[in-house]
N, C-alpha and C. Protein backbone atom coordinates (compact mmCIF):
# COMPACT_ATOMS: atom_id res chain seq x y z
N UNK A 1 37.64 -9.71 -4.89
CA UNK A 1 36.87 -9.86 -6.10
C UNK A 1 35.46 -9.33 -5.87
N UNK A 2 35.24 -8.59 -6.54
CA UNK A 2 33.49 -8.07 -6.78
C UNK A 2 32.42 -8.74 -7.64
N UNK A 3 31.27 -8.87 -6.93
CA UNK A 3 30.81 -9.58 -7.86
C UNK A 3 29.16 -8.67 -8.15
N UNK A 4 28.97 -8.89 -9.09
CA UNK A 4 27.26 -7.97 -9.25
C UNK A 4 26.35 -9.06 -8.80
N UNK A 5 25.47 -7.96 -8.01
CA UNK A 5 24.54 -8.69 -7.69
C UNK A 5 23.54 -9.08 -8.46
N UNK A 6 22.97 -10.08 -8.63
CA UNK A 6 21.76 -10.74 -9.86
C UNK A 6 20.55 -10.17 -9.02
N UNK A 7 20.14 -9.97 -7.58
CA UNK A 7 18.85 -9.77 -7.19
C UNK A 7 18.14 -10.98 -6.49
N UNK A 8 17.37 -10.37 -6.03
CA UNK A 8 16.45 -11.67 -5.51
C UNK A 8 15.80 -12.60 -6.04
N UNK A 9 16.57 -14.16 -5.27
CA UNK A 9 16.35 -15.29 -6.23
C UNK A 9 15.98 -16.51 -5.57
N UNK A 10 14.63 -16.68 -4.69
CA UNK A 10 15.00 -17.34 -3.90
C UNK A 10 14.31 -18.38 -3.65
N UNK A 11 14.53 -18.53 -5.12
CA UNK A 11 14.11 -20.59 -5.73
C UNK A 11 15.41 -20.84 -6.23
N UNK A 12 16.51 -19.90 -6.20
CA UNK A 12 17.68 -20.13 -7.26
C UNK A 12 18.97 -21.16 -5.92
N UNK A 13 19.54 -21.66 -6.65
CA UNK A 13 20.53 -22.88 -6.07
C UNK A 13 21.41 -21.00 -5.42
N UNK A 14 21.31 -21.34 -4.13
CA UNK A 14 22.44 -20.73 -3.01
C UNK A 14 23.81 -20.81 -3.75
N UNK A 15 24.19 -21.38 -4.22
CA UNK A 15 25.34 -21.41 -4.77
C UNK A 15 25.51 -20.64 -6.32
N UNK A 16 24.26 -19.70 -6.57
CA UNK A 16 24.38 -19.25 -7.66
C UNK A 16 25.22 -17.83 -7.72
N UNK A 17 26.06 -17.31 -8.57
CA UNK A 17 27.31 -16.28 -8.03
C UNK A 17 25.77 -14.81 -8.25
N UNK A 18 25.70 -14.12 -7.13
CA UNK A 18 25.15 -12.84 -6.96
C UNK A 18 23.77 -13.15 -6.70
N UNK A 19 22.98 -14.03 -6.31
CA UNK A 19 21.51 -14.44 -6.20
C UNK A 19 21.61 -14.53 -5.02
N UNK A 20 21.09 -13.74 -4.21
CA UNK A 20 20.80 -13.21 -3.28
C UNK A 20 19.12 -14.30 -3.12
N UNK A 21 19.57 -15.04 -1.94
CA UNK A 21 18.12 -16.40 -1.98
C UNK A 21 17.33 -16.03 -0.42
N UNK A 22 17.88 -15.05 0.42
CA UNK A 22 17.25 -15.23 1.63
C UNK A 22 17.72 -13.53 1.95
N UNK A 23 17.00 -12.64 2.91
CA UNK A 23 17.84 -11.33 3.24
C UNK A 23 16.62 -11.06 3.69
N UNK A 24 16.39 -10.29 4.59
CA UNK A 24 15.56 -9.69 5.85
C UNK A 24 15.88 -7.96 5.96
N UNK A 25 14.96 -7.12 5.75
CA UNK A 25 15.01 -5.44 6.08
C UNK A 25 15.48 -4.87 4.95
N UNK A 26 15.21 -5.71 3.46
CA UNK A 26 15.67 -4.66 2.39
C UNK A 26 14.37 -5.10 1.77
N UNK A 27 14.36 -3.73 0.71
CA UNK A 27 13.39 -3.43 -0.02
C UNK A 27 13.34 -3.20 -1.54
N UNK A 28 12.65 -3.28 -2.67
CA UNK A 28 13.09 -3.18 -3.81
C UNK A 28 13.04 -1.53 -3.95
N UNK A 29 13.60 -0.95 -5.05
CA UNK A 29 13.80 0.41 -5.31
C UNK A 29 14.06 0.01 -6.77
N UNK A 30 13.86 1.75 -7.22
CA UNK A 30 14.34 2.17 -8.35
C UNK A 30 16.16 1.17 -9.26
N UNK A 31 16.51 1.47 -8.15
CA UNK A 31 18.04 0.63 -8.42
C UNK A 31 18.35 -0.44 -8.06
N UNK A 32 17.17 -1.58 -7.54
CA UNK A 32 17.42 -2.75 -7.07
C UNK A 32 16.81 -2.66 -5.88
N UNK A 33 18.14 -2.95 -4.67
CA UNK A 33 17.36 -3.12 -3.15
C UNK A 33 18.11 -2.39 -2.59
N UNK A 34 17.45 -2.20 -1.49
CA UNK A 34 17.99 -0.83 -0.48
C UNK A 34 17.87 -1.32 0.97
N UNK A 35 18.29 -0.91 1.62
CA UNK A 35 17.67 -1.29 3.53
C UNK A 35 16.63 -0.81 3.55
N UNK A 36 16.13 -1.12 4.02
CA UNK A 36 15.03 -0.55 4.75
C UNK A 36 14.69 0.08 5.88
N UNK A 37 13.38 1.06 5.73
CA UNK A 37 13.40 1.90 7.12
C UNK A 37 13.30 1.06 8.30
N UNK A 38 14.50 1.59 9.31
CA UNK A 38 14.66 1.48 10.62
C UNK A 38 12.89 1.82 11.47
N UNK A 39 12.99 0.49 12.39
CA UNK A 39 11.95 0.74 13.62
C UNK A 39 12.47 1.93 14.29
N UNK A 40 11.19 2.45 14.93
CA UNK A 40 11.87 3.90 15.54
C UNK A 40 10.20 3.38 16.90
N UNK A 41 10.52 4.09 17.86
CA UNK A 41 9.34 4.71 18.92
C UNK A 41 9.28 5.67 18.11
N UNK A 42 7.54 5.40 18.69
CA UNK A 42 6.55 6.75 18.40
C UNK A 42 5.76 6.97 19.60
N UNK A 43 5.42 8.21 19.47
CA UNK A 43 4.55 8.87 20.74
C UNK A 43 3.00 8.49 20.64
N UNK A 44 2.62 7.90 19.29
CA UNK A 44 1.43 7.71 18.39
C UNK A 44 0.32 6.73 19.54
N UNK A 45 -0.80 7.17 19.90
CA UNK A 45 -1.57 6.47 20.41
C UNK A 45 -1.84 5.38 19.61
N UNK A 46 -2.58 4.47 20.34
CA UNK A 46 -3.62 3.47 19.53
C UNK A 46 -5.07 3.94 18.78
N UNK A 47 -5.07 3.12 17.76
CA UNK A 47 -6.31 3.70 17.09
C UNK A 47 -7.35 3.44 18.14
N UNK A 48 -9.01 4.41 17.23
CA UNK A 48 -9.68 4.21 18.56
C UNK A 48 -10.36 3.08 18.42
N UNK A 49 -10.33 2.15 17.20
CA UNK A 49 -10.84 0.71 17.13
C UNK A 49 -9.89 -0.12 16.33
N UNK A 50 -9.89 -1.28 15.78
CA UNK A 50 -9.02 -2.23 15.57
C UNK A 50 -8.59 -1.61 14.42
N UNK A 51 -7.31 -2.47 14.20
CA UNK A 51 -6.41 -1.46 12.65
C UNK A 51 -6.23 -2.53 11.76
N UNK A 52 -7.45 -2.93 10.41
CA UNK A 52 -7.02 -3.62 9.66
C UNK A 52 -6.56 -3.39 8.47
N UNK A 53 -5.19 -2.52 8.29
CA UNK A 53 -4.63 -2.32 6.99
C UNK A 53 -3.97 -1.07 7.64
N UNK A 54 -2.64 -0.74 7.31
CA UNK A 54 -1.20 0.50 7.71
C UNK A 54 -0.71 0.06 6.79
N UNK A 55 0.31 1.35 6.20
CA UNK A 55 1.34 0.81 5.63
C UNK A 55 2.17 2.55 5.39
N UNK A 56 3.55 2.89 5.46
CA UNK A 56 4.02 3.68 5.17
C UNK A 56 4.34 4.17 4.07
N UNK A 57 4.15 5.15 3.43
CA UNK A 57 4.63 5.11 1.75
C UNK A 57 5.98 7.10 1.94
N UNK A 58 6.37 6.99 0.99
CA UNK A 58 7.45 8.16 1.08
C UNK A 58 7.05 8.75 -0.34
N UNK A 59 6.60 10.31 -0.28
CA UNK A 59 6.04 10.77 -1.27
C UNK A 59 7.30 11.99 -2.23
N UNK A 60 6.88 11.89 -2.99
CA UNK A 60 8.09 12.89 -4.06
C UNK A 60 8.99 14.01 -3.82
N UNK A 61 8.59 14.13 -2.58
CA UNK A 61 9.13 15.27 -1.83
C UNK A 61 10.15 14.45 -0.93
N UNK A 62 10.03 13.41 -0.70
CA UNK A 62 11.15 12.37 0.39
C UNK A 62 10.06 12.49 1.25
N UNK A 63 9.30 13.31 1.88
CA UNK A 63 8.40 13.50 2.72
C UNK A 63 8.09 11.47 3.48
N UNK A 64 7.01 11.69 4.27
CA UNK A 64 6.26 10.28 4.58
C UNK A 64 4.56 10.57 5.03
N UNK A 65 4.22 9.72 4.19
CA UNK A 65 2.82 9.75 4.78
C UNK A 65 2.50 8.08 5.41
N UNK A 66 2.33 8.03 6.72
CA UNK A 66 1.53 6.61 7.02
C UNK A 66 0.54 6.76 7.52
N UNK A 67 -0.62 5.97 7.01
CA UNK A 67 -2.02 5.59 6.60
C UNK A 67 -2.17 4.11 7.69
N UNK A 68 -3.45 4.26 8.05
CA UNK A 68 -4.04 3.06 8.84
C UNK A 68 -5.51 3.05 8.27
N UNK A 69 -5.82 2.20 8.45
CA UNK A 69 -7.51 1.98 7.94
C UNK A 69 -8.39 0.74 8.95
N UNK A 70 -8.85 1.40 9.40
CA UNK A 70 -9.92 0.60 10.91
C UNK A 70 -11.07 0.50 10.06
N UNK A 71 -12.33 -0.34 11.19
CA UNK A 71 -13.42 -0.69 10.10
C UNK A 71 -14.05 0.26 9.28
N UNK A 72 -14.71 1.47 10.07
CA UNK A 72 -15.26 2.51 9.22
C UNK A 72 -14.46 3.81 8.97
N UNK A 73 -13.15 4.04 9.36
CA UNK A 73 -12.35 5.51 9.50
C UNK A 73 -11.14 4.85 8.56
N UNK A 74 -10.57 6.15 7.95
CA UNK A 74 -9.15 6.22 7.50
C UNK A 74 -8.31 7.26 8.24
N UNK A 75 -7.04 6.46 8.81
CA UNK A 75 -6.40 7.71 9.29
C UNK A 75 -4.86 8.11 8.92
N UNK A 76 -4.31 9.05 8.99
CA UNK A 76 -2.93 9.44 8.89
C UNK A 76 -2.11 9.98 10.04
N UNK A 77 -1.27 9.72 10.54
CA UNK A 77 -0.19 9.94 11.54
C UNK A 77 0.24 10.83 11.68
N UNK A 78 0.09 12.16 12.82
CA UNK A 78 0.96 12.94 12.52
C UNK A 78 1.75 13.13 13.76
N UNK A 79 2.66 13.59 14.04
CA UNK A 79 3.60 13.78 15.11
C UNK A 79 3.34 12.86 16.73
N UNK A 80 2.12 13.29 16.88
CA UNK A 80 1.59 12.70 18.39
C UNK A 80 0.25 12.08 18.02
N UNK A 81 -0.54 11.91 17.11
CA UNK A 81 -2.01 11.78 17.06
C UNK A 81 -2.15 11.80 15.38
N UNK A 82 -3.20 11.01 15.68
CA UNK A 82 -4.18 10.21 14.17
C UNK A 82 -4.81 10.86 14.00
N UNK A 83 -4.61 11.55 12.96
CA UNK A 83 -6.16 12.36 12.13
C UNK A 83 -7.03 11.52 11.36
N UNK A 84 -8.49 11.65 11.38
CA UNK A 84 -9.45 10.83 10.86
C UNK A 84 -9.56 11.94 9.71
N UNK A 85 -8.91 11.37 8.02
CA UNK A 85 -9.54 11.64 6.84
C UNK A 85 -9.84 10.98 6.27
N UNK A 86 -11.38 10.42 7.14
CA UNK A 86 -12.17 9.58 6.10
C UNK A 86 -12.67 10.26 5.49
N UNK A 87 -13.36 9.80 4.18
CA UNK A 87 -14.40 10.29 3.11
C UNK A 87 -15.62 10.04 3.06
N UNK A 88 -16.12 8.73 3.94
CA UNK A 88 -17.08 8.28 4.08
C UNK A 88 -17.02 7.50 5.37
N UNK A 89 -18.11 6.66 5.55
CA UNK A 89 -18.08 5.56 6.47
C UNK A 89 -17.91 4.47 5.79
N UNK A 90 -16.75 3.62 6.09
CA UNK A 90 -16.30 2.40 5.13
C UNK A 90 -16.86 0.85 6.03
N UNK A 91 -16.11 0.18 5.48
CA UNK A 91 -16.69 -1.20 5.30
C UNK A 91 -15.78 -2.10 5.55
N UNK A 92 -14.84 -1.80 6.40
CA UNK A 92 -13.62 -2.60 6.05
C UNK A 92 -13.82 -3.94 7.56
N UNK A 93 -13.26 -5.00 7.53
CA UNK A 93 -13.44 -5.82 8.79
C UNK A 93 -12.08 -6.89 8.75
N UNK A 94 -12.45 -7.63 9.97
CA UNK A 94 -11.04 -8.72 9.62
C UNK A 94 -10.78 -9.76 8.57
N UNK A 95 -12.05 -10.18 7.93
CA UNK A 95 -11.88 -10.78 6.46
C UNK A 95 -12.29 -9.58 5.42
N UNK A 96 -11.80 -8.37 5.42
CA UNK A 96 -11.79 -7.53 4.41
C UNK A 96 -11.25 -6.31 5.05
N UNK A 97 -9.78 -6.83 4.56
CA UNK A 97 -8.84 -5.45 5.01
C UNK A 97 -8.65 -4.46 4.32
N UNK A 98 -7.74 -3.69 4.37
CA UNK A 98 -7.63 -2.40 3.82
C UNK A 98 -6.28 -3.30 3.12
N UNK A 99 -5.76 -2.26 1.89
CA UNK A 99 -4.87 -2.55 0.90
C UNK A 99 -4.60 -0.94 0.29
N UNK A 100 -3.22 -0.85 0.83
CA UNK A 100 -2.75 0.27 0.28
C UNK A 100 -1.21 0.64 -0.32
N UNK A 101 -1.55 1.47 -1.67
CA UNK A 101 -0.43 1.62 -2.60
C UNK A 101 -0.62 3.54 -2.65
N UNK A 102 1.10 3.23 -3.19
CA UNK A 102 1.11 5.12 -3.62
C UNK A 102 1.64 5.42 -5.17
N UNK A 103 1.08 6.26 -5.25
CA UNK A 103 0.81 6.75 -6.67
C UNK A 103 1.53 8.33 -6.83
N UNK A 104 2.81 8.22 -6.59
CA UNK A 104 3.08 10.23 -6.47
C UNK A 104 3.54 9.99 -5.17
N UNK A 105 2.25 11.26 -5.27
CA UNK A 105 1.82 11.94 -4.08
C UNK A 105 0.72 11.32 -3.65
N UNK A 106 -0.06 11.02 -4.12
CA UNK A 106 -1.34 9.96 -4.07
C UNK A 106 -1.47 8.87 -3.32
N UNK A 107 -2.24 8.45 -1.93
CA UNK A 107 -2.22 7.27 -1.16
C UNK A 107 -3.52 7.16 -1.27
N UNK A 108 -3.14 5.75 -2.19
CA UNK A 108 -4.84 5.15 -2.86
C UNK A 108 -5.02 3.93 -1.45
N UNK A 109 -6.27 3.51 -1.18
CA UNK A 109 -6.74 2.76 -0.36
C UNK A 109 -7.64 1.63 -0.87
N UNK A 110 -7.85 0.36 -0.84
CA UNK A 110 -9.34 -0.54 -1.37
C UNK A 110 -8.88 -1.35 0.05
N UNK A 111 -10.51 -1.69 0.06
CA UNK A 111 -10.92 -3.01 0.59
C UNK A 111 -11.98 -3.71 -0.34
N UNK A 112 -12.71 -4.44 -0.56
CA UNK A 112 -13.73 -5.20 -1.17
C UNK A 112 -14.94 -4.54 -0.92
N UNK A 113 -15.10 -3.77 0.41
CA UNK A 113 -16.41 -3.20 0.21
C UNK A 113 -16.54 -2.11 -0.29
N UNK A 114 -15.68 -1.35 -0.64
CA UNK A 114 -15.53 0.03 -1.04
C UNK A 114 -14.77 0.50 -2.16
N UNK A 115 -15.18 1.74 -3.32
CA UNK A 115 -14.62 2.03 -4.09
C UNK A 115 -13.51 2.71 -3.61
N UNK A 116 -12.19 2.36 -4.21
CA UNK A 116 -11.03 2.56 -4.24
C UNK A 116 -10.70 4.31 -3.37
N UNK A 117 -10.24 4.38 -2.66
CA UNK A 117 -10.28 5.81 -2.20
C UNK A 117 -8.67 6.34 -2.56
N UNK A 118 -8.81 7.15 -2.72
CA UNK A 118 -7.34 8.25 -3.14
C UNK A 118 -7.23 9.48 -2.02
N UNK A 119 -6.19 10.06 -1.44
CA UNK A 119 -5.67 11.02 -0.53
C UNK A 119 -4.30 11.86 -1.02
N UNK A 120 -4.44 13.38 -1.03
CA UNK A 120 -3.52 13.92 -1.32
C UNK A 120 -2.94 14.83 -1.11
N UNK A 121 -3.70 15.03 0.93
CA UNK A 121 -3.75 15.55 1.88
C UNK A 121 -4.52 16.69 2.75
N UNK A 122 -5.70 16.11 1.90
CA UNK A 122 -6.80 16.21 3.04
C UNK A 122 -7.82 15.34 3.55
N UNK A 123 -8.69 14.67 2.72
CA UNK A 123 -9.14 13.77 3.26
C UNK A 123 -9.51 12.57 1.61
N UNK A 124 -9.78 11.54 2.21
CA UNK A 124 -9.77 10.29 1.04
C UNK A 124 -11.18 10.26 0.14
N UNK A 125 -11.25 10.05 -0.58
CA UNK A 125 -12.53 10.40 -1.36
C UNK A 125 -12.40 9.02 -2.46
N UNK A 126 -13.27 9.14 -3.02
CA UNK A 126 -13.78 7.84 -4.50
C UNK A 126 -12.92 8.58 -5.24
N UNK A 127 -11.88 7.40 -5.93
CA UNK A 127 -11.36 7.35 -7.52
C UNK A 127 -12.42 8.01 -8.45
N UNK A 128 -12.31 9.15 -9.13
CA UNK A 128 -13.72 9.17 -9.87
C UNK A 128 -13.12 8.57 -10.87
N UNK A 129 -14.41 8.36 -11.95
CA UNK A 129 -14.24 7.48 -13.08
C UNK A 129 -15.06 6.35 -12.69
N UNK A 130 -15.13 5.02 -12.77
CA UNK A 130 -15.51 3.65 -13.12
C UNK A 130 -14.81 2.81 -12.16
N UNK A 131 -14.16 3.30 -10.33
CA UNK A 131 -13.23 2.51 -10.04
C UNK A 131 -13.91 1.42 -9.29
N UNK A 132 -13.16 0.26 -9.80
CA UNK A 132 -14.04 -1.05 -8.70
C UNK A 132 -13.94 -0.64 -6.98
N UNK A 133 -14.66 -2.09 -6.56
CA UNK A 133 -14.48 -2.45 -4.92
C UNK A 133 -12.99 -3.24 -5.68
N UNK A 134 -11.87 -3.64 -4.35
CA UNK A 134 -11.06 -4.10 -4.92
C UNK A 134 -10.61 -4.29 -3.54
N UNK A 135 -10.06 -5.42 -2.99
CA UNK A 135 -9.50 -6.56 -2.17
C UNK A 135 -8.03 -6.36 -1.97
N UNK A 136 -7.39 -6.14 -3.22
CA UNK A 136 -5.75 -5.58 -3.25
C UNK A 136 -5.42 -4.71 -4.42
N UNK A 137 -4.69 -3.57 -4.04
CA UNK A 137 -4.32 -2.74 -4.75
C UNK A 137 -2.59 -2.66 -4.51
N UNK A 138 -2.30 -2.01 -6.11
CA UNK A 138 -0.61 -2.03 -6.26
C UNK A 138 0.09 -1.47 -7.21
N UNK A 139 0.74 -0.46 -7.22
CA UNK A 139 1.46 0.34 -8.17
C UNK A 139 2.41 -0.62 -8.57
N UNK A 140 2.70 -0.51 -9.91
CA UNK A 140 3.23 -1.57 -10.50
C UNK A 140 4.21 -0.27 -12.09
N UNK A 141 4.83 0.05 -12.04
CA UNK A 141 5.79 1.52 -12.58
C UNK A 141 4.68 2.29 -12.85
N UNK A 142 4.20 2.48 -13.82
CA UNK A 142 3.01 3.94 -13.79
C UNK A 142 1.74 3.23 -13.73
N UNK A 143 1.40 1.86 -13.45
CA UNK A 143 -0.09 1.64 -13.77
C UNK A 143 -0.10 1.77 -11.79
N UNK A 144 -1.89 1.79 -11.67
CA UNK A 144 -2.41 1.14 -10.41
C UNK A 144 -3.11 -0.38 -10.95
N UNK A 145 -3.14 -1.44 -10.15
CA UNK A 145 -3.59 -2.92 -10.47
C UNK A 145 -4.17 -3.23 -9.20
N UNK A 146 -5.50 -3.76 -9.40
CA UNK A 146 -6.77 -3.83 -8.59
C UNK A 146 -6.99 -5.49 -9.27
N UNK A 147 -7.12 -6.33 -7.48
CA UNK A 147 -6.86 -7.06 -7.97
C UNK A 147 -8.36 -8.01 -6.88
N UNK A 148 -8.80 -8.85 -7.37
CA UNK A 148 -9.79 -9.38 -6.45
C UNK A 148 -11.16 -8.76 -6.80
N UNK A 149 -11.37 -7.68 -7.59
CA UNK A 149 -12.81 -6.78 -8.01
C UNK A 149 -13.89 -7.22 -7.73
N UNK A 150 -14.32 -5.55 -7.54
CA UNK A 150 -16.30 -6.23 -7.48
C UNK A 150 -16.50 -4.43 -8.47
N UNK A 151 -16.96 -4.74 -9.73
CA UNK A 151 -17.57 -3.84 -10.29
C UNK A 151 -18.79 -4.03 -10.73
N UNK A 152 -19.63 -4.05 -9.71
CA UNK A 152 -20.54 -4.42 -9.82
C UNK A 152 -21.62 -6.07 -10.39
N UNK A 153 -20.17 -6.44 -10.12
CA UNK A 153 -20.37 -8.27 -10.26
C UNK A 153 -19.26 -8.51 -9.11
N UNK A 154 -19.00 -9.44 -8.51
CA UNK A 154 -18.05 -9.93 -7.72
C UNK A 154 -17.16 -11.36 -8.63
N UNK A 155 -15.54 -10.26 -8.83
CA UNK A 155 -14.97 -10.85 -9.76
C UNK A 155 -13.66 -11.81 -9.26
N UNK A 156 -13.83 -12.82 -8.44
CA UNK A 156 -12.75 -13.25 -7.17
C UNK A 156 -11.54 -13.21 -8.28
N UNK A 157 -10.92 -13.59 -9.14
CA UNK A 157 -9.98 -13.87 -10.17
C UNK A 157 -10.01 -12.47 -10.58
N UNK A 158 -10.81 -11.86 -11.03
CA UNK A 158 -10.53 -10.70 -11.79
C UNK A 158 -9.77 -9.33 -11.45
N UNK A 159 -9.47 -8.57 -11.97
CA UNK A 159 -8.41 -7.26 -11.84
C UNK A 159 -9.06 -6.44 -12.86
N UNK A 160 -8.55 -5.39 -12.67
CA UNK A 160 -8.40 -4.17 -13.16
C UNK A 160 -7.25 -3.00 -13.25
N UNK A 161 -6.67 -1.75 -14.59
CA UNK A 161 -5.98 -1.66 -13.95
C UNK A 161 -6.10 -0.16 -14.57
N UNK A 162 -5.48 0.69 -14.24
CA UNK A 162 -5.44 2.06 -14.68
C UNK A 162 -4.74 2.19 -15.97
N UNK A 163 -5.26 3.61 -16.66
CA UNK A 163 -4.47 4.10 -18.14
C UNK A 163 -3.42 4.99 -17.86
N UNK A 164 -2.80 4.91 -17.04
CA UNK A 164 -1.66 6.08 -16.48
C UNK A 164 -0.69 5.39 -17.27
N UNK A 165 0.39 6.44 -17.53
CA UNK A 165 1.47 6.30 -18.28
C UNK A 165 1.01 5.03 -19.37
């Protein structure tokens, strides 16, 4: 007997038919959930100072870009070695990490001290426009959502979010 899966549910009674309440190495997607990428070795040194904020994103091409963000540098991974495309000297520390989402092709970056940075393979630069400091950032289907703001007030509750799609 087959049964459809309902998705992840995992306040829902275990005994509910297709609620999936507990599962480890899958990820949401377009079509639900998927596995997730396999650990692999890398040849990749250590950054050259502490790493508060990585995260891998897979761009429209299937391609991969992974991103790290240390206190003042942004970097990207490539085969054997970290390229530094920062845009500036940032602000980032261990109570104010880096937070990163993808947009496309686009690997947007915030921490709280800094306006939102965007990369699209060369180096990270300011959102232009009006973009806050922002604590957590997150593609959410076509918007970006900035969440924690400082636009020029420090907004702990407050968000922001883009006019895309």
């Amino acid at each position: 007997m087959r049964l459809p899966l309902a998705g992840y549910m995992p306040n829902m009674d275990p005994q509910t038919p297709g609620a999936i309440v507990d599962c480890a190495n899958f990820v949401s997607s377009q079509r639900g959930m998927e596995a997730a990428p396999s650990a692999i070795s890398t040849t990749l040194p250590a950054l050259a100072s502490a790493c508060y904020g990585m995260n891998t994103f897979r761009k429209l091409d299937n391609s991969s870009v992974m991103v790290a963000g240390a206190a003042t540098k942004l970097y990207v991974a490539g085969t054997t070695s970290w390229s530094d495309v920062s845009g500036a000297a940032y602000s980032a520390s261990s109570t104010n990490r880096w937070s990163f989402c993808q947009y496309g092709n686009i690997t947007l970056a915030s921490n709280k001290g800094d306006t939102i940075q965007a990369y699209s393979g060369t180096t990270f630069a300011n959102v232009s426009g009006s973009a806050p400091k922002a604590a957590f950032i997150e593609t959410v289907n076509q918007f970006i959502f900035a969440a924690n703001v400082n636009d020029g007030a420090d907004k702990p509750d407050g968000w922001a979010c883009s006019a895309l799609g």
